[in-house]
C-alpha atoms as a PDB file:
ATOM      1  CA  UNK A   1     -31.325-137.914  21.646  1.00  0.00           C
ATOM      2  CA  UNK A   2     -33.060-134.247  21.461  1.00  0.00           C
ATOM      3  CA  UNK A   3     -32.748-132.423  18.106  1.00  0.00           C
ATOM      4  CA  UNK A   4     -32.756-128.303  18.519  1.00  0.00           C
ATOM      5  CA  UNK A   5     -34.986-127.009  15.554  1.00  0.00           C
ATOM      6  CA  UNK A   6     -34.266-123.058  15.141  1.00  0.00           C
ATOM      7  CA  UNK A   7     -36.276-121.398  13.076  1.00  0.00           C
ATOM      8  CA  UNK A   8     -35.740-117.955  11.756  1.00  0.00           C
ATOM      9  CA  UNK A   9     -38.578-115.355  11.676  1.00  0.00           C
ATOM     10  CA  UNK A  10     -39.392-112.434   9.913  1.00  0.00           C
ATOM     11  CA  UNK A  11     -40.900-109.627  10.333  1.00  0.00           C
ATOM     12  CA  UNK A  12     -42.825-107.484   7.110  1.00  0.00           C
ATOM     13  CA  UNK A  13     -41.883-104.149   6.383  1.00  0.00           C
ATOM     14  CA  UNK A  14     -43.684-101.757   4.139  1.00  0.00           C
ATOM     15  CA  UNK A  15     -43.132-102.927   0.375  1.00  0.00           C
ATOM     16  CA  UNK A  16     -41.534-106.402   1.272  1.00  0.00           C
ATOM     17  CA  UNK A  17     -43.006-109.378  -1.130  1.00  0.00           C
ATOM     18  CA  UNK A  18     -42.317-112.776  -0.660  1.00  0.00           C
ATOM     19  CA  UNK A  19     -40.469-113.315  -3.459  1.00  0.00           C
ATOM     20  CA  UNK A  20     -38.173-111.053  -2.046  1.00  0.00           C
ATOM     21  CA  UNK A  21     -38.244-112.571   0.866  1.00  0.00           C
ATOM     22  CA  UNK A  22     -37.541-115.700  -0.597  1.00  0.00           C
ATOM     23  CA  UNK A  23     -34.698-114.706  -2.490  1.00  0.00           C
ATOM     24  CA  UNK A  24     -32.744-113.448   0.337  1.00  0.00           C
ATOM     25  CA  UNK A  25     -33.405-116.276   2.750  1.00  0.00           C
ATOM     26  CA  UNK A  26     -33.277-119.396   0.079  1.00  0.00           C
ATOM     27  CA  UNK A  27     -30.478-121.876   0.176  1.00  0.00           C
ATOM     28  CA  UNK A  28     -28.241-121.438  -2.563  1.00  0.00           C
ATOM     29  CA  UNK A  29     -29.418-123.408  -5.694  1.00  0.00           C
ATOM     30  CA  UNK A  30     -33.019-124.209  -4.060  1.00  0.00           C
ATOM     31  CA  UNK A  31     -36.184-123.377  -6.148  1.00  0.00           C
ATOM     32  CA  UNK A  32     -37.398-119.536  -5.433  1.00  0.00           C
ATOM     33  CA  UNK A  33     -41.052-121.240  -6.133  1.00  0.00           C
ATOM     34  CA  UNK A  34     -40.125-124.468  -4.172  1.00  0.00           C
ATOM     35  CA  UNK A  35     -39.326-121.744  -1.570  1.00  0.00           C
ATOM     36  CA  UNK A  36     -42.211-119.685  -1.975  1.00  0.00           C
ATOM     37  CA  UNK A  37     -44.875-122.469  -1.314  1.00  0.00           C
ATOM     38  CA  UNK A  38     -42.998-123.731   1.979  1.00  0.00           C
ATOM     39  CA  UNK A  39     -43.175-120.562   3.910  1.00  0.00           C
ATOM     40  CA  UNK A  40     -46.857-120.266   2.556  1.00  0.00           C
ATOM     41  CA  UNK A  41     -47.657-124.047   3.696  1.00  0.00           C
ATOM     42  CA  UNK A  42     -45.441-122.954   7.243  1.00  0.00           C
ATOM     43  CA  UNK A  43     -47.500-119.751   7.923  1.00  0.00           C
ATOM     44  CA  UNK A  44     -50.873-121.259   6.176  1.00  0.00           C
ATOM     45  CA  UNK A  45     -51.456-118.992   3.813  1.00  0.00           C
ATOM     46  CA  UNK A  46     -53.732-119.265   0.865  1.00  0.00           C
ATOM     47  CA  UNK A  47     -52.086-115.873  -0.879  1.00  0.00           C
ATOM     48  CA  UNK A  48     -49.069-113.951  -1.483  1.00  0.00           C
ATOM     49  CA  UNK A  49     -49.804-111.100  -0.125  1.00  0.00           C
ATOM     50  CA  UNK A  50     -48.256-109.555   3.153  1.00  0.00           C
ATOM     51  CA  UNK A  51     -48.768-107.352   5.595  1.00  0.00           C
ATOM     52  CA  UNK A  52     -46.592-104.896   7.059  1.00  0.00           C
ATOM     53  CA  UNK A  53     -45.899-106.013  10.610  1.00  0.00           C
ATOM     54  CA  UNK A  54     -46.895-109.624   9.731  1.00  0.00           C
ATOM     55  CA  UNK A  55     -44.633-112.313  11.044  1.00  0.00           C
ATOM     56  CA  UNK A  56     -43.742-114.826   8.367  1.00  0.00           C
ATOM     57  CA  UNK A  57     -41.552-118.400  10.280  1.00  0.00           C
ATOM     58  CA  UNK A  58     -39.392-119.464   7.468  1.00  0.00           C
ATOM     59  CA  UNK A  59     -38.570-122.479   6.370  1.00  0.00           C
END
């Protein structure tokens, strides 16, 4: 049996952070820094700072 895996993307606007990021995208009750370090482990990378037009995969 085949599992589908969907994963949502992002794209970074101007001013975007990941904690923001992470807050809107977060399951309800998860960890915001739990959060935080998968999409950095997911998108390997060593800082949190973005780029505007960077594409972040989340978690």
């Amino acid at each position: 049996m085949y599992r589908t895996i969907v994963q949502e993307r992002v794209v970074i606007q101007r001013g975007d952070t990941i904690w923001e990021i992470a807050s809107l995208h977060k399951k309800s009750g998860e960890n915001i820094r739990s959060y935080i370090d998968k999409i950095k482990t997911i998108n390997h990378l060593t800082t949190s700072a973005l780029q505007e037009g960077q594409v972040l995969i989340l978690p």
